[in-house]
C-alpha atoms as a PDB file:
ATOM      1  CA  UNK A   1       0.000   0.000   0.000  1.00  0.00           C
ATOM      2  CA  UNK A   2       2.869   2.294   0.962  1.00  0.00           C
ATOM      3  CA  UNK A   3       4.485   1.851  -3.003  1.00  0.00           C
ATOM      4  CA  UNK A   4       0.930   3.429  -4.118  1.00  0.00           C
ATOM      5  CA  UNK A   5       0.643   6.296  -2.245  1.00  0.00           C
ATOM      6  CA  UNK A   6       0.999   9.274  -3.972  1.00  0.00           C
ATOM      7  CA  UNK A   7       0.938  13.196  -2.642  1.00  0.00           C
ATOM      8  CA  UNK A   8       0.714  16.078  -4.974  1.00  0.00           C
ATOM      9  CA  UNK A   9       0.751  19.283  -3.347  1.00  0.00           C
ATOM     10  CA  UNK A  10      -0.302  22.345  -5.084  1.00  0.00           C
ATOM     11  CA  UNK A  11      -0.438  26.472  -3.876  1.00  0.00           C
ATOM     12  CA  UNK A  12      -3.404  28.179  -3.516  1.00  0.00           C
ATOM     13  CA  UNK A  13      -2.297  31.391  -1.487  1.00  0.00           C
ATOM     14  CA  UNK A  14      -1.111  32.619   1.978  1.00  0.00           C
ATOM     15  CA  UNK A  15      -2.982  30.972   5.166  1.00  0.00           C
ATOM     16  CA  UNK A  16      -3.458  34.894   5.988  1.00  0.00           C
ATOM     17  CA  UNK A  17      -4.794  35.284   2.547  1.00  0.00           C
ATOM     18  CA  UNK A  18      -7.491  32.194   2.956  1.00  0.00           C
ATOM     19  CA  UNK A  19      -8.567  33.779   6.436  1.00  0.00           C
ATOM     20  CA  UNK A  20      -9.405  36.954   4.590  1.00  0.00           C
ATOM     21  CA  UNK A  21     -11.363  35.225   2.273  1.00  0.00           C
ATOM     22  CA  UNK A  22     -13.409  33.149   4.813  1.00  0.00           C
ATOM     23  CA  UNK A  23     -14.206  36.525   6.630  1.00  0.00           C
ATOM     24  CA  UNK A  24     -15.121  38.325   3.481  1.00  0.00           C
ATOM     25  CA  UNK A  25     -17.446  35.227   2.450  1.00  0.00           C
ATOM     26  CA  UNK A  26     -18.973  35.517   6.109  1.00  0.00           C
ATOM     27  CA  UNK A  27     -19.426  38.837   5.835  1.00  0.00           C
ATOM     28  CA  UNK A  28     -21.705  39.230   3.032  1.00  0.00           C
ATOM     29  CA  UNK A  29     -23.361  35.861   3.776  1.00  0.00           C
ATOM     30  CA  UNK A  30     -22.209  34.191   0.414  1.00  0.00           C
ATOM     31  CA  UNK A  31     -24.068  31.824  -0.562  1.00  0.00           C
ATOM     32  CA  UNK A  32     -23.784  28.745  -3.444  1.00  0.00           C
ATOM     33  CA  UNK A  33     -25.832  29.030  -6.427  1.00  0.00           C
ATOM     34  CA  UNK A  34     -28.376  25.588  -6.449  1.00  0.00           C
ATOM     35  CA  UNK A  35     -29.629  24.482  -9.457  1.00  0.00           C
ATOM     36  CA  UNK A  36     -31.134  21.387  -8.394  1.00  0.00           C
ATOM     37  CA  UNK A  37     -31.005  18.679  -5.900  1.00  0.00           C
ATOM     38  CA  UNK A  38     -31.251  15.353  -6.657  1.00  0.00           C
ATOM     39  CA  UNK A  39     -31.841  12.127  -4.446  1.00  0.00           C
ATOM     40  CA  UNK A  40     -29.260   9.486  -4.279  1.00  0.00           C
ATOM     41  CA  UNK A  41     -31.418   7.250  -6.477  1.00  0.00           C
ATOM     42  CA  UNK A  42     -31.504   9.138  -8.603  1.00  0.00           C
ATOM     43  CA  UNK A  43     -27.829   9.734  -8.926  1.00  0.00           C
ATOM     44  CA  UNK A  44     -27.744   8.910 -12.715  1.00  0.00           C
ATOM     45  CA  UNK A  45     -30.056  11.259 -13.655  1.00  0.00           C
ATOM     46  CA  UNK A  46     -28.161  14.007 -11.502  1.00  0.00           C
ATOM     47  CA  UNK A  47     -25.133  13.178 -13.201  1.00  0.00           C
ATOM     48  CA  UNK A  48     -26.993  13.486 -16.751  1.00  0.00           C
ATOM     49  CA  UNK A  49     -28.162  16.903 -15.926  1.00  0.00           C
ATOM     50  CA  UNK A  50     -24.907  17.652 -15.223  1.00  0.00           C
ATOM     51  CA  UNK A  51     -23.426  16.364 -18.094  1.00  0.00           C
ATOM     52  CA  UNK A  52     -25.663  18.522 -20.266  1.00  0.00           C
ATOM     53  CA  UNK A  53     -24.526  21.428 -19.356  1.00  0.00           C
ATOM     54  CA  UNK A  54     -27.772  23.454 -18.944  1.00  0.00           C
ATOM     55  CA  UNK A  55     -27.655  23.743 -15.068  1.00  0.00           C
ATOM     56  CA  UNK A  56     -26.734  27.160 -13.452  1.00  0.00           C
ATOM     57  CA  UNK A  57     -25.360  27.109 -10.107  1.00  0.00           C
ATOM     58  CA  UNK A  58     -24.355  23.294  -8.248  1.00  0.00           C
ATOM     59  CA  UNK A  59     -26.326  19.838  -9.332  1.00  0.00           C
ATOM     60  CA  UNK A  60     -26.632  18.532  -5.651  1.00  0.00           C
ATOM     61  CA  UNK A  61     -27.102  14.686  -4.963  1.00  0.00           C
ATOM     62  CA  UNK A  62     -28.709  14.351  -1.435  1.00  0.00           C
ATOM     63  CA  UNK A  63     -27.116  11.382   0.624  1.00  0.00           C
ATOM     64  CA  UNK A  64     -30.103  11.665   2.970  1.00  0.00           C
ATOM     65  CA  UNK A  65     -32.863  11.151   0.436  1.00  0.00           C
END
């Protein structure tokens, strides 16, 4: 398992920089676009939805439904 492993690392910004984002996204209560939310059964036909391309905002699949 160990000779598998792989770890890519990759830069996004300064930790100070990330804090300054969360409190900016707190601060004006941002919010994720939904464009529909699906139930896992129907996981395919999320996935389809997605595929097509005509969604606007995040095609959810609900683990609790």
């Amino acid at each position: 398992m160990k000779r598998s492993l792989m770890l890519k690392g990759i830069a996004i910004g300064s930790r100070l920089s990330f804090e300054a984002l969360l409190a900016a996204l707190g601060a004006f209560q941002s919010r994720p676009v939904i464009d529909s939310v699906f139930p896992f059964a129907d996981f395919r036909q999320a996935y389809r939805h997605l595929e097509s391309g005509s969604h606007v905002g995040k095609v959810v699949v609900d683990l609790g439904a």
